[in-house]
PDB file of N, CA and C in Angstrom:
ATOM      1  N   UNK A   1      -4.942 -19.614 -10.145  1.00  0.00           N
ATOM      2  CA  UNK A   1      -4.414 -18.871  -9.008  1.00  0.00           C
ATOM      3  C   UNK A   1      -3.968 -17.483  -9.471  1.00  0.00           C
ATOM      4  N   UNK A   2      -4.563 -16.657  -9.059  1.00  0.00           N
ATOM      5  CA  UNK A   2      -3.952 -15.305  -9.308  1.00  0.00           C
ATOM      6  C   UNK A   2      -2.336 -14.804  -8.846  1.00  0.00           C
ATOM      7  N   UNK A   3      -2.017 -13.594  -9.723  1.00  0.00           N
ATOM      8  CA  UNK A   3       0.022 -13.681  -9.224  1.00  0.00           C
ATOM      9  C   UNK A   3      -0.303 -12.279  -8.606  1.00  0.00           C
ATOM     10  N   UNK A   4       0.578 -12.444  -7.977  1.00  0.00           N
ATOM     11  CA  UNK A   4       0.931 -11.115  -7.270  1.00  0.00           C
ATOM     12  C   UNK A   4       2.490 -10.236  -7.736  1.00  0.00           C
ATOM     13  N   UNK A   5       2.269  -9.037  -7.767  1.00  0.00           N
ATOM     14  CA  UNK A   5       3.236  -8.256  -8.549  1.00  0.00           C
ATOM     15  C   UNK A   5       3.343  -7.201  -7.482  1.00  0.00           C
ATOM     16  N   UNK A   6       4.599  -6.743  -7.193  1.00  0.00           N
ATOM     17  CA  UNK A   6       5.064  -5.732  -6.376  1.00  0.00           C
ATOM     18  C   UNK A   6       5.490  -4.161  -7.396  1.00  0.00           C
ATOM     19  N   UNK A   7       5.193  -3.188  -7.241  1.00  0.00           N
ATOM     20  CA  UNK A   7       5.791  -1.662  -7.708  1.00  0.00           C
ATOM     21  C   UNK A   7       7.342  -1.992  -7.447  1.00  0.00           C
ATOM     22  N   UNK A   8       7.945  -0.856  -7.735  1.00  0.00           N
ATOM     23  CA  UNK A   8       9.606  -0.478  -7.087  1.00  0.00           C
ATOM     24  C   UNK A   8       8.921   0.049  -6.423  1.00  0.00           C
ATOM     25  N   UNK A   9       7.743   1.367  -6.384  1.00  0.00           N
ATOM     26  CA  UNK A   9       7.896   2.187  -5.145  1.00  0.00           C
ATOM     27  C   UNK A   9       7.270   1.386  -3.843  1.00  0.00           C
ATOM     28  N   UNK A  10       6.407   0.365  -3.976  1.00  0.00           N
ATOM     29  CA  UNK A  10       5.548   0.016  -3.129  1.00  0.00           C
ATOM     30  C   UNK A  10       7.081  -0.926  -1.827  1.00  0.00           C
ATOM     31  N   UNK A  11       8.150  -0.942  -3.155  1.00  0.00           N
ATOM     32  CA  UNK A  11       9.202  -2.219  -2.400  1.00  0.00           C
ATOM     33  C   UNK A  11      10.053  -1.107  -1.686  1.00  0.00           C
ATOM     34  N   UNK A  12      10.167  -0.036  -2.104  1.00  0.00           N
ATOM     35  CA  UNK A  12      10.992   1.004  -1.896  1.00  0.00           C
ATOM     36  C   UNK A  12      10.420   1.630  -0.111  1.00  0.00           C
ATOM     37  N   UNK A  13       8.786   1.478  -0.497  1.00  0.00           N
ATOM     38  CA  UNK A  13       8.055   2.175   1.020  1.00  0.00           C
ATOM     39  C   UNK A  13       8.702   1.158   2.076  1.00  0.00           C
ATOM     40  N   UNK A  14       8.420  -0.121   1.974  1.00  0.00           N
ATOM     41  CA  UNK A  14       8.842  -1.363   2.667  1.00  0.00           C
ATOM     42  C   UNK A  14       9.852  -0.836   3.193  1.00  0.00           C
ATOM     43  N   UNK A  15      11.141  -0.493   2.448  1.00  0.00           N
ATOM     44  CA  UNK A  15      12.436  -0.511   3.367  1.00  0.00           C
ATOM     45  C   UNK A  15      12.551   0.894   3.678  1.00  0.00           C
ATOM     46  N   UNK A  16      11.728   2.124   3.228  1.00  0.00           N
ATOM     47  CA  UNK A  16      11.523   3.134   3.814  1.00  0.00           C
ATOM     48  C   UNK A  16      10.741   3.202   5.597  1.00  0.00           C
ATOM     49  N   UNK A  17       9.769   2.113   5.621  1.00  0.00           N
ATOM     50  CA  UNK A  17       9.071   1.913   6.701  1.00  0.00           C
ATOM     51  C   UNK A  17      10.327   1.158   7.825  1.00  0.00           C
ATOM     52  N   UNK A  18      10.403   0.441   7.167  1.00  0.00           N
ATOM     53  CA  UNK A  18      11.645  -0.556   8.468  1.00  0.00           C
ATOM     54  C   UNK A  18      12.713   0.348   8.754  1.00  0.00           C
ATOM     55  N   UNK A  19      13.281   1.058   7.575  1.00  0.00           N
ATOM     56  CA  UNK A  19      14.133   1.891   8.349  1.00  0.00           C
ATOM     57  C   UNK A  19      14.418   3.125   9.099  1.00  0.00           C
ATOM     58  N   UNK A  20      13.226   3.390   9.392  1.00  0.00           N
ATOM     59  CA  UNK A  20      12.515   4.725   9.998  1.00  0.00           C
ATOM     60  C   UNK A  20      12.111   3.742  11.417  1.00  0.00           C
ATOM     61  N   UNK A  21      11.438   2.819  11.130  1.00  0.00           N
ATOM     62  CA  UNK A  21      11.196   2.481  12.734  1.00  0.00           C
ATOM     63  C   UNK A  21      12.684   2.246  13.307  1.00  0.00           C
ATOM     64  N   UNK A  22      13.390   1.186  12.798  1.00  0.00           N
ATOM     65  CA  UNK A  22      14.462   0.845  13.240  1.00  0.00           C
ATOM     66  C   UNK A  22      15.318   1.768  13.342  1.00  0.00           C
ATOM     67  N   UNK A  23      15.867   2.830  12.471  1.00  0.00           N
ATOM     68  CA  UNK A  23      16.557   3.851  12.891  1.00  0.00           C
ATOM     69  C   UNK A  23      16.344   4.726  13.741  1.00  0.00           C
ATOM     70  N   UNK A  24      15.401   5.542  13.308  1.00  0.00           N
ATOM     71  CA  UNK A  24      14.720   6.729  13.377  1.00  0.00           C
ATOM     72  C   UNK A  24      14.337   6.334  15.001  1.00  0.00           C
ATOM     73  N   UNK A  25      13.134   5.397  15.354  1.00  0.00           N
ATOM     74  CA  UNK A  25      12.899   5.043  16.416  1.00  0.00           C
ATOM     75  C   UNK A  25      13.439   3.996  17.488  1.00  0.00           C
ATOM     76  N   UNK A  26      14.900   3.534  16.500  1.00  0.00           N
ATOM     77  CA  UNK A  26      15.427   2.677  17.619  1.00  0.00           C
ATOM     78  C   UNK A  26      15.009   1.267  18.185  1.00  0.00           C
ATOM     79  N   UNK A  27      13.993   0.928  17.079  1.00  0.00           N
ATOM     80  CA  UNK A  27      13.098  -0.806  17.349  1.00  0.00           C
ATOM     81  C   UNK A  27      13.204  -1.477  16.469  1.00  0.00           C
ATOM     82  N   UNK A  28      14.490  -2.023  16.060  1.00  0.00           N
ATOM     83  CA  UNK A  28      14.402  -3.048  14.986  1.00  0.00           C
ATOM     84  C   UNK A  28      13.299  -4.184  15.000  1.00  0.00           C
ATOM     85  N   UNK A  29      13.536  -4.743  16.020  1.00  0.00           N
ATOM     86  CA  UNK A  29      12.347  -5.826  16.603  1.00  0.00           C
ATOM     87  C   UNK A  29      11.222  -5.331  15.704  1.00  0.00           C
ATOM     88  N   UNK A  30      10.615  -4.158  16.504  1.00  0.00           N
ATOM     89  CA  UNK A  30       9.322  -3.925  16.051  1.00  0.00           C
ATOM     90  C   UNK A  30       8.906  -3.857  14.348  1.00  0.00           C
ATOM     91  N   UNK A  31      10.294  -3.158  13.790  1.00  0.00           N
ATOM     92  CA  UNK A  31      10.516  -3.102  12.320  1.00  0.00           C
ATOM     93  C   UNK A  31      10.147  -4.194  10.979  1.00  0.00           C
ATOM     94  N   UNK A  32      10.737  -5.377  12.175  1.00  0.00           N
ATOM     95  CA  UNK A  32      10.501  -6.692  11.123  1.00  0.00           C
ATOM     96  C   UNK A  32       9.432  -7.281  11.623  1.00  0.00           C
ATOM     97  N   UNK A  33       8.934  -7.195  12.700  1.00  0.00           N
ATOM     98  CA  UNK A  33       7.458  -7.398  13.026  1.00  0.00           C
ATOM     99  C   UNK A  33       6.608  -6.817  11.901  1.00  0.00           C
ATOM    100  N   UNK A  34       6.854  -5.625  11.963  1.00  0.00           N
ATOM    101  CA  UNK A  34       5.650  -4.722  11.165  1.00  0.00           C
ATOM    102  C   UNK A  34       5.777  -5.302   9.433  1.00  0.00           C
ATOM    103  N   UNK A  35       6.917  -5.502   9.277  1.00  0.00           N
ATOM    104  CA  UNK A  35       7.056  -5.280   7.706  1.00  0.00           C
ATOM    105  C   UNK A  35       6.466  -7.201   7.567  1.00  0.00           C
ATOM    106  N   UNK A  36       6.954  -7.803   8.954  1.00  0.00           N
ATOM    107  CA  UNK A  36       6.161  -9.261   8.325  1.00  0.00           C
ATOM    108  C   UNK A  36       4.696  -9.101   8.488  1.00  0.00           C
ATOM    109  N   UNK A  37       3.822  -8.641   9.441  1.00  0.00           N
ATOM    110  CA  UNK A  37       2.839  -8.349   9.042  1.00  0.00           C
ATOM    111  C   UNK A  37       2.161  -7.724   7.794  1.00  0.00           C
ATOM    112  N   UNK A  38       3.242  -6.471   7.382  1.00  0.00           N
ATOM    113  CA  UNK A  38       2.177  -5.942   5.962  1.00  0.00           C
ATOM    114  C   UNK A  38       2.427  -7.222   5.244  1.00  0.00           C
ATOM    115  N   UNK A  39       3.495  -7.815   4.760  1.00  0.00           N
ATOM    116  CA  UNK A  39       4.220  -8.418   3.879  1.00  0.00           C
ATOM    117  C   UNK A  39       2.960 -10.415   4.123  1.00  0.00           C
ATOM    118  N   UNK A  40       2.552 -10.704   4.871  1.00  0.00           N
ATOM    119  CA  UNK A  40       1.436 -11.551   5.321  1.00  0.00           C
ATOM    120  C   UNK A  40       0.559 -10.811   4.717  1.00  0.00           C
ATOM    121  N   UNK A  41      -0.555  -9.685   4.923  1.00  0.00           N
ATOM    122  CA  UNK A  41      -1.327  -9.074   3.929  1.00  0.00           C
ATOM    123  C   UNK A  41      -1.116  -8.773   2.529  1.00  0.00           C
ATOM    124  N   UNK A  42      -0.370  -8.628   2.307  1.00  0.00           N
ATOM    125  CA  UNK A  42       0.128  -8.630   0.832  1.00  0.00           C
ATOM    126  C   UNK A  42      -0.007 -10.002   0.086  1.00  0.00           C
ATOM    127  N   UNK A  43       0.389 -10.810   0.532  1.00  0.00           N
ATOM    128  CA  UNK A  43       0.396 -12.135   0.186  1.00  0.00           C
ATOM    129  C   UNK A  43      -1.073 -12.626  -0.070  1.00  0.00           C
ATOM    130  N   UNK A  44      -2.101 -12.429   1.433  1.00  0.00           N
ATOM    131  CA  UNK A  44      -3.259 -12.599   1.561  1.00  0.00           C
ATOM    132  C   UNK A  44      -4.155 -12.107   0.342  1.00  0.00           C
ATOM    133  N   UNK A  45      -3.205 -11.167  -0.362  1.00  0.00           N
ATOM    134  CA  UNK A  45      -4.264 -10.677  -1.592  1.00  0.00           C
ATOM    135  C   UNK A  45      -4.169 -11.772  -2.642  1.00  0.00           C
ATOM    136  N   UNK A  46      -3.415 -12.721  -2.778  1.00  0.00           N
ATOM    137  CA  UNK A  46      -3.680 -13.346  -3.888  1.00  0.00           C
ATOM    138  C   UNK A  46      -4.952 -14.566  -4.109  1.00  0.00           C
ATOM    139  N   UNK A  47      -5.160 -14.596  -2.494  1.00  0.00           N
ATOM    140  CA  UNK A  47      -6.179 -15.722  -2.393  1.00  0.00           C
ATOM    141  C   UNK A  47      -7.479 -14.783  -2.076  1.00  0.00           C
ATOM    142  N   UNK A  48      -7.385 -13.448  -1.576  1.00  0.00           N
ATOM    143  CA  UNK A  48      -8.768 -12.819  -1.320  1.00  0.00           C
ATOM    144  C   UNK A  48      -8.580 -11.225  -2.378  1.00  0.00           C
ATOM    145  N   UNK A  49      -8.348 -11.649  -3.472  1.00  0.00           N
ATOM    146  CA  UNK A  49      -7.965  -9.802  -3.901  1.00  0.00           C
ATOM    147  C   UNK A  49      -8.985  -8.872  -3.768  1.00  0.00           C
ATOM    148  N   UNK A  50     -10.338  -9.925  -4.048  1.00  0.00           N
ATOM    149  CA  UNK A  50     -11.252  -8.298  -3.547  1.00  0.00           C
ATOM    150  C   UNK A  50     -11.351  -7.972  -2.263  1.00  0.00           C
ATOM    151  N   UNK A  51     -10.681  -8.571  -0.828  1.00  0.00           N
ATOM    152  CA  UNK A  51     -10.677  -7.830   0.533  1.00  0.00           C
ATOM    153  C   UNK A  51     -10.790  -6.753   0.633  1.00  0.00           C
ATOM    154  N   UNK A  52      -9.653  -6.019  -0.032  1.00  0.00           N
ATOM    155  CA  UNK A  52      -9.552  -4.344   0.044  1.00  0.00           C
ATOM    156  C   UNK A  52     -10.912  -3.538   0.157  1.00  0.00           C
ATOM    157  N   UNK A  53     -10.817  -2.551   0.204  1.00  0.00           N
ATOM    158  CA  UNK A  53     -11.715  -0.995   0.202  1.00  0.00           C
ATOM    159  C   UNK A  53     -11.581  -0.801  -0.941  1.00  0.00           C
ATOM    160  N   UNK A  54     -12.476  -0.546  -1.815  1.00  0.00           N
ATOM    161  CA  UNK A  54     -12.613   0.381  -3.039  1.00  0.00           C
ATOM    162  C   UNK A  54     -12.328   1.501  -2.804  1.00  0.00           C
ATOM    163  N   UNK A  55     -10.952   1.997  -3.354  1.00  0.00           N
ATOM    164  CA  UNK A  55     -10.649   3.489  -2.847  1.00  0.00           C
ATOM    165  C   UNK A  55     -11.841   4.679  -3.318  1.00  0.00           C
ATOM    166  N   UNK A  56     -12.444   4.280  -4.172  1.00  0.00           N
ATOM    167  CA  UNK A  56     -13.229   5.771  -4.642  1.00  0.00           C
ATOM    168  C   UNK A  56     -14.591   5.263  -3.558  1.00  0.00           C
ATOM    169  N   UNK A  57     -14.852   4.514  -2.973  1.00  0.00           N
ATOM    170  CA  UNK A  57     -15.570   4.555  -2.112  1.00  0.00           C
ATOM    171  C   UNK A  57     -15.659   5.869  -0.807  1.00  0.00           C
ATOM    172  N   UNK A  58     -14.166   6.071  -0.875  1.00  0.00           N
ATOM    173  CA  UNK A  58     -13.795   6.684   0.794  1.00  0.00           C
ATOM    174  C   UNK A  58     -13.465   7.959  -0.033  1.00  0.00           C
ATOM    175  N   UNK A  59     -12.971   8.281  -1.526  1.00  0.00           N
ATOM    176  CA  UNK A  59     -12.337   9.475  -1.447  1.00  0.00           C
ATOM    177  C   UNK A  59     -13.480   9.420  -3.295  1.00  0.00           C
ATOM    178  N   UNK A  60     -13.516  11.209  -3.321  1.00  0.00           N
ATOM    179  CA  UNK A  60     -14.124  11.322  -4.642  1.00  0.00           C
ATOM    180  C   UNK A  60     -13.323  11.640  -5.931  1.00  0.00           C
ATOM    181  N   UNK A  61     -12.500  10.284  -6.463  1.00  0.00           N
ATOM    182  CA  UNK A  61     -12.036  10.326  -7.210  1.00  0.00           C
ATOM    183  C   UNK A  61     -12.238   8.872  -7.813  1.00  0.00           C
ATOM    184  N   UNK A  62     -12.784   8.545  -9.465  1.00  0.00           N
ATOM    185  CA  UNK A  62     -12.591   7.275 -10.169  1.00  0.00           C
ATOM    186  C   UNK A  62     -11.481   6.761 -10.206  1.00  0.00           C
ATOM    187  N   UNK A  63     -11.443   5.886 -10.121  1.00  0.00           N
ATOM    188  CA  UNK A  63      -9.860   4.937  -9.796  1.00  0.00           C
ATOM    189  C   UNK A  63     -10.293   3.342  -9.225  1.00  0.00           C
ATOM    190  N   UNK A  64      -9.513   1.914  -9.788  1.00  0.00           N
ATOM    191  CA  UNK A  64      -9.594   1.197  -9.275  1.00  0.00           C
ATOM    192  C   UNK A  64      -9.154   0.685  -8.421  1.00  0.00           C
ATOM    193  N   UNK A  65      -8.416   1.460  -7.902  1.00  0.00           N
ATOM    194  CA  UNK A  65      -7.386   1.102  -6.317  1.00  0.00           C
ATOM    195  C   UNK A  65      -8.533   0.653  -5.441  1.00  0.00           C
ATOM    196  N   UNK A  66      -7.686  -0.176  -4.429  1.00  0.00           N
ATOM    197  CA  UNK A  66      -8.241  -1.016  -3.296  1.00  0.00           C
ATOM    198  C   UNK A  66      -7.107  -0.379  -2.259  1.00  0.00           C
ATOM    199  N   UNK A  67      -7.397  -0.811  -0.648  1.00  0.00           N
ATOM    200  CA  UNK A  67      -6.797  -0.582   0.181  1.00  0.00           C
ATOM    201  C   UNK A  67      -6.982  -1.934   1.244  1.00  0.00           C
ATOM    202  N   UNK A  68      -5.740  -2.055   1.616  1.00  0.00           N
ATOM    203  CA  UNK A  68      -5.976  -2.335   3.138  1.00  0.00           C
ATOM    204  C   UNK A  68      -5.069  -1.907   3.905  1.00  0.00           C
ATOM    205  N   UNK A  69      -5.880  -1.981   5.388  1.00  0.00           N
ATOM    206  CA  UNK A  69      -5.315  -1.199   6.307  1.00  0.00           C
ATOM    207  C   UNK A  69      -4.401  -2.168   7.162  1.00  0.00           C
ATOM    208  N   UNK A  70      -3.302  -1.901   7.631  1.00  0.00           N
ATOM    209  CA  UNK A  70      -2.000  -2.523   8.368  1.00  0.00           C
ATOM    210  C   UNK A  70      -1.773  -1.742   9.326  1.00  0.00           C
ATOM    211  N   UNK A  71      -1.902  -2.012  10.418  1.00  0.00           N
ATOM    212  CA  UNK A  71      -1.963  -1.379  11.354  1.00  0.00           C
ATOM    213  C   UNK A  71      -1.768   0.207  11.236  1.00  0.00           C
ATOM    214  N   UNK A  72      -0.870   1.138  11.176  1.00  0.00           N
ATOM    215  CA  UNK A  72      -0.877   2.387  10.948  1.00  0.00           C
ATOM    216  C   UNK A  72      -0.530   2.426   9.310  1.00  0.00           C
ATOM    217  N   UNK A  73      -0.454   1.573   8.296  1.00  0.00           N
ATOM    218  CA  UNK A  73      -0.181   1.701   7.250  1.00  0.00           C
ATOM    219  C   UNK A  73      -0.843   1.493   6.096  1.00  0.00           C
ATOM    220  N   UNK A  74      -0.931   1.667   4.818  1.00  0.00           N
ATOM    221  CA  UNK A  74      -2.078   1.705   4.125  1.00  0.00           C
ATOM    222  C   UNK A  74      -1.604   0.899   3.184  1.00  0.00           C
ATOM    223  N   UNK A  75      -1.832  -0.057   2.315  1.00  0.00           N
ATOM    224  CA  UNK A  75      -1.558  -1.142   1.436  1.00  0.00           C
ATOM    225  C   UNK A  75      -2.436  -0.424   0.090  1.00  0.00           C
ATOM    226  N   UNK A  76      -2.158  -0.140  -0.829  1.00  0.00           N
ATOM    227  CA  UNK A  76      -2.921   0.471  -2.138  1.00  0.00           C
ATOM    228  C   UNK A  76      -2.649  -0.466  -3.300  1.00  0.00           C
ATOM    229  N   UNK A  77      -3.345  -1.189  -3.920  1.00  0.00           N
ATOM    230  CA  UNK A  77      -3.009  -1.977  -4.739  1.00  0.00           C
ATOM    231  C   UNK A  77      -4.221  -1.945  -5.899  1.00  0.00           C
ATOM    232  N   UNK A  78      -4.186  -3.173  -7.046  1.00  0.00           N
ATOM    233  CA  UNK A  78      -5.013  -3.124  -8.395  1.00  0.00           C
ATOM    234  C   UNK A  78      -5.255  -4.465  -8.206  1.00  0.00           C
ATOM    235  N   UNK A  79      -6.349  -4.647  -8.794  1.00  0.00           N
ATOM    236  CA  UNK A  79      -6.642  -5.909  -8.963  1.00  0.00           C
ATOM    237  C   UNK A  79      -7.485  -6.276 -10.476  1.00  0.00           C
ATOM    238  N   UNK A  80      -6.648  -6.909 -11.661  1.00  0.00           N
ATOM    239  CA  UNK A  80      -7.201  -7.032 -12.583  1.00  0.00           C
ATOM    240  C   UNK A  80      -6.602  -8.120 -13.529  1.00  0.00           C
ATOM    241  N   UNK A  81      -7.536  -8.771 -14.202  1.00  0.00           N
ATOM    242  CA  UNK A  81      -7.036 -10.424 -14.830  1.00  0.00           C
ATOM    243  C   UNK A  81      -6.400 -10.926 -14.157  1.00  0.00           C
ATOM    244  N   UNK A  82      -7.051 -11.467 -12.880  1.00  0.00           N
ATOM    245  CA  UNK A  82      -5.856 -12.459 -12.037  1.00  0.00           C
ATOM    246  C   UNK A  82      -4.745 -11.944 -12.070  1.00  0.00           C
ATOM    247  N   UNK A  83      -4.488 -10.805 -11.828  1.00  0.00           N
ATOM    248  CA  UNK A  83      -2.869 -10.114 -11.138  1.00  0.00           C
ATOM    249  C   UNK A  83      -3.661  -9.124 -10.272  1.00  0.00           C
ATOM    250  N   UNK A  84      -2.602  -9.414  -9.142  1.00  0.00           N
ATOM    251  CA  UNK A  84      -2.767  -8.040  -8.050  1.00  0.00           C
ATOM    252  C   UNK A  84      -1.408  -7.447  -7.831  1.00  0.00           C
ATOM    253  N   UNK A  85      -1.765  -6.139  -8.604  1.00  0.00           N
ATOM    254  CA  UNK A  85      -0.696  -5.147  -8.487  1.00  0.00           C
ATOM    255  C   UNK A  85      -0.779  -4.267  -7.119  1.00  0.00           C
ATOM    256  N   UNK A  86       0.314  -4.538  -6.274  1.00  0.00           N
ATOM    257  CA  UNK A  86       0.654  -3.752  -4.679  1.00  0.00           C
ATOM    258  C   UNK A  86       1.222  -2.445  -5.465  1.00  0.00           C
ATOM    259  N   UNK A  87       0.868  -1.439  -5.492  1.00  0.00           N
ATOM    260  CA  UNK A  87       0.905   0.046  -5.484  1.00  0.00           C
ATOM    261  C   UNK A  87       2.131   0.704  -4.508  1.00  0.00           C
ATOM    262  N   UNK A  88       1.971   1.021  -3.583  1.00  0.00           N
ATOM    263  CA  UNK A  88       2.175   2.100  -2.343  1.00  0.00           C
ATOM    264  C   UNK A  88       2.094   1.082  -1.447  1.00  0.00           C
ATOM    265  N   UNK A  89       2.968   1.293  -0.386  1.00  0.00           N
ATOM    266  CA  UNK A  89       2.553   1.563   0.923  1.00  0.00           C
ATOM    267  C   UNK A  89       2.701   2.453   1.474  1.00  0.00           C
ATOM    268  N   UNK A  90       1.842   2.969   2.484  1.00  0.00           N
ATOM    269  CA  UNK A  90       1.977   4.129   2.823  1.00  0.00           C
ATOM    270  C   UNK A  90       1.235   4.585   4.093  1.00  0.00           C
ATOM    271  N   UNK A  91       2.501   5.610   5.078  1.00  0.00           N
ATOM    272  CA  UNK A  91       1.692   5.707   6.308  1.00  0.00           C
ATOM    273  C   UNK A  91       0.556   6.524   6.496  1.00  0.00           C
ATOM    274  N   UNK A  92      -0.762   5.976   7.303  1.00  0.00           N
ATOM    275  CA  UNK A  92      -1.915   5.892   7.136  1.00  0.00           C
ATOM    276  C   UNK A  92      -2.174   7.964   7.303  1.00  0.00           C
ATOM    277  N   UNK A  93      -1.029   8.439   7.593  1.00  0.00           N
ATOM    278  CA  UNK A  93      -1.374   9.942   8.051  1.00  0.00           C
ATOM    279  C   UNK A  93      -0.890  10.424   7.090  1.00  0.00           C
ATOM    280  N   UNK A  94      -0.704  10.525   5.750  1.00  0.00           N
ATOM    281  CA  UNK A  94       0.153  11.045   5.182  1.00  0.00           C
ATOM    282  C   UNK A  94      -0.398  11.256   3.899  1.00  0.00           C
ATOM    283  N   UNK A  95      -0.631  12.279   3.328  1.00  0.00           N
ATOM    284  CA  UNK A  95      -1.704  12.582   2.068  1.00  0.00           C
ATOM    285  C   UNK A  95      -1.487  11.593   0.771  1.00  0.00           C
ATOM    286  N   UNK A  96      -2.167  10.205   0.934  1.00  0.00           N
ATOM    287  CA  UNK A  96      -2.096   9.721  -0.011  1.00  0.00           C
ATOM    288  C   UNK A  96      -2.789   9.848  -1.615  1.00  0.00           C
ATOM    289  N   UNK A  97      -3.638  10.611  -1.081  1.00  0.00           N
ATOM    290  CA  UNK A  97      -4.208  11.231  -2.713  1.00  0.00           C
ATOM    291  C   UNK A  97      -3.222  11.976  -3.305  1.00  0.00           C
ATOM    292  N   UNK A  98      -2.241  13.034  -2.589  1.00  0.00           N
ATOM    293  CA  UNK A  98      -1.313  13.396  -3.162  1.00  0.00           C
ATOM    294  C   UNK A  98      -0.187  12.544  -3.767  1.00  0.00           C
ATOM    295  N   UNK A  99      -0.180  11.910  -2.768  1.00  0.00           N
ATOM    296  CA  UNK A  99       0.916  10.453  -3.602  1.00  0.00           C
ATOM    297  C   UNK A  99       0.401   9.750  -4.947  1.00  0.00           C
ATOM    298  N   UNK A 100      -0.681   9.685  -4.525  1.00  0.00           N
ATOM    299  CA  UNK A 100      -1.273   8.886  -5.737  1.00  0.00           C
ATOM    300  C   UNK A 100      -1.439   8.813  -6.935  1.00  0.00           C
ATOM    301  N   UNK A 101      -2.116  10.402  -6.727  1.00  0.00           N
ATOM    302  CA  UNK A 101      -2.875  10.925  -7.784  1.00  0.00           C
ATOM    303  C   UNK A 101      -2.167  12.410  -7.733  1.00  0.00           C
ATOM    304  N   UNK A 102      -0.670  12.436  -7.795  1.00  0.00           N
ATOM    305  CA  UNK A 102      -0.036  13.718  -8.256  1.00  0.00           C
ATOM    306  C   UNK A 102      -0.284  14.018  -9.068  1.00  0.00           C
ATOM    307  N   UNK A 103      -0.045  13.403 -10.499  1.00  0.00           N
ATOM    308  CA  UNK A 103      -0.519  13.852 -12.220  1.00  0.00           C
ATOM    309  C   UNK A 103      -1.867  14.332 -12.424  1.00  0.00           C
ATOM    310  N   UNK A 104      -2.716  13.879 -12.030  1.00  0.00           N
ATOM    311  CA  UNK A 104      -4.378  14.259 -11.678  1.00  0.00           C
ATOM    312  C   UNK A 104      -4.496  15.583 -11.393  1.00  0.00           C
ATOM    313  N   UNK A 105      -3.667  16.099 -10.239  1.00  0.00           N
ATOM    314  CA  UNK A 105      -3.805  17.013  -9.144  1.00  0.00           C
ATOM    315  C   UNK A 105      -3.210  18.233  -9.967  1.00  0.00           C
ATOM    316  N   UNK A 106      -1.948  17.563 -10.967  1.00  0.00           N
ATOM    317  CA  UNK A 106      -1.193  18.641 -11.363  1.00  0.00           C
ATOM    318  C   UNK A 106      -2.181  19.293 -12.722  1.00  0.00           C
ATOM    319  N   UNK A 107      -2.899  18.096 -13.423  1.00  0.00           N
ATOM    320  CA  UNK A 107      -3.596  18.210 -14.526  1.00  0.00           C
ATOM    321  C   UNK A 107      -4.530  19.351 -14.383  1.00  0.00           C
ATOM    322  N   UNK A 108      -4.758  19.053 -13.257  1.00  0.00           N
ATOM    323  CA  UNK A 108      -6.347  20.243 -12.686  1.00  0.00           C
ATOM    324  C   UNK A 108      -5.855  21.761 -12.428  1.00  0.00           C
ATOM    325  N   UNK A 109      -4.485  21.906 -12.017  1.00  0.00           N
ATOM    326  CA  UNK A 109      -4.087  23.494 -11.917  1.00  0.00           C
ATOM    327  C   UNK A 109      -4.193  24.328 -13.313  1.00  0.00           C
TER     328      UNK A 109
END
């Protein structure tokens, strides 16, 4: 059975996401809805880890990141020797190559 491993930042987006809906927008409800949904996909990776998108599929950069998509949110994770490392989450509008791949980006100036 493969394990699943969480980031700090990927745990950090989690309560960044809930507390932006719930604050920010005033829908707790909807908050823990959303975060049990990503948090059900997340899980789902240990029994399907290759589901995801091959990120260098969609963007032109080498990298083994995977994605899946959560309703407006983006799940970025690794998948290697039976561990799936959850990365990021992150909302689906929001320059995640910059998130990602800051050091890359900075390397190239």
């Amino acid at each position: 059975m493969n394990k699943l491993k969480i980031s700090p930042e990927a745990r950090n987006d989690l309560v960044e996401v809930k507390n932006y809906i719930s604050q920010e927008l005033y829908n707790s409800e909807a908050a823990v809805n959303l975060i049990a949904k990503i948090t059900k996909k997340i899980r789902s990776l240990v029994d399907y880890p290759e589901i995801g998108t091959p990120l260098s599929a969609t963007i032109d950069i080498q990298t083994d990141y995977r994605y899946l998509v959560c309703d407006n949110y983006l799940i970025f994770y690794r998948y290697e020797d039976g561990v799936v490392y959850v990365v990021r989450v992150l909302y689906g509008r929001r320059n995640f190559i910059r998130v990602l791949f800051s050091n890359l980006l900075e390397e190239e100036k």
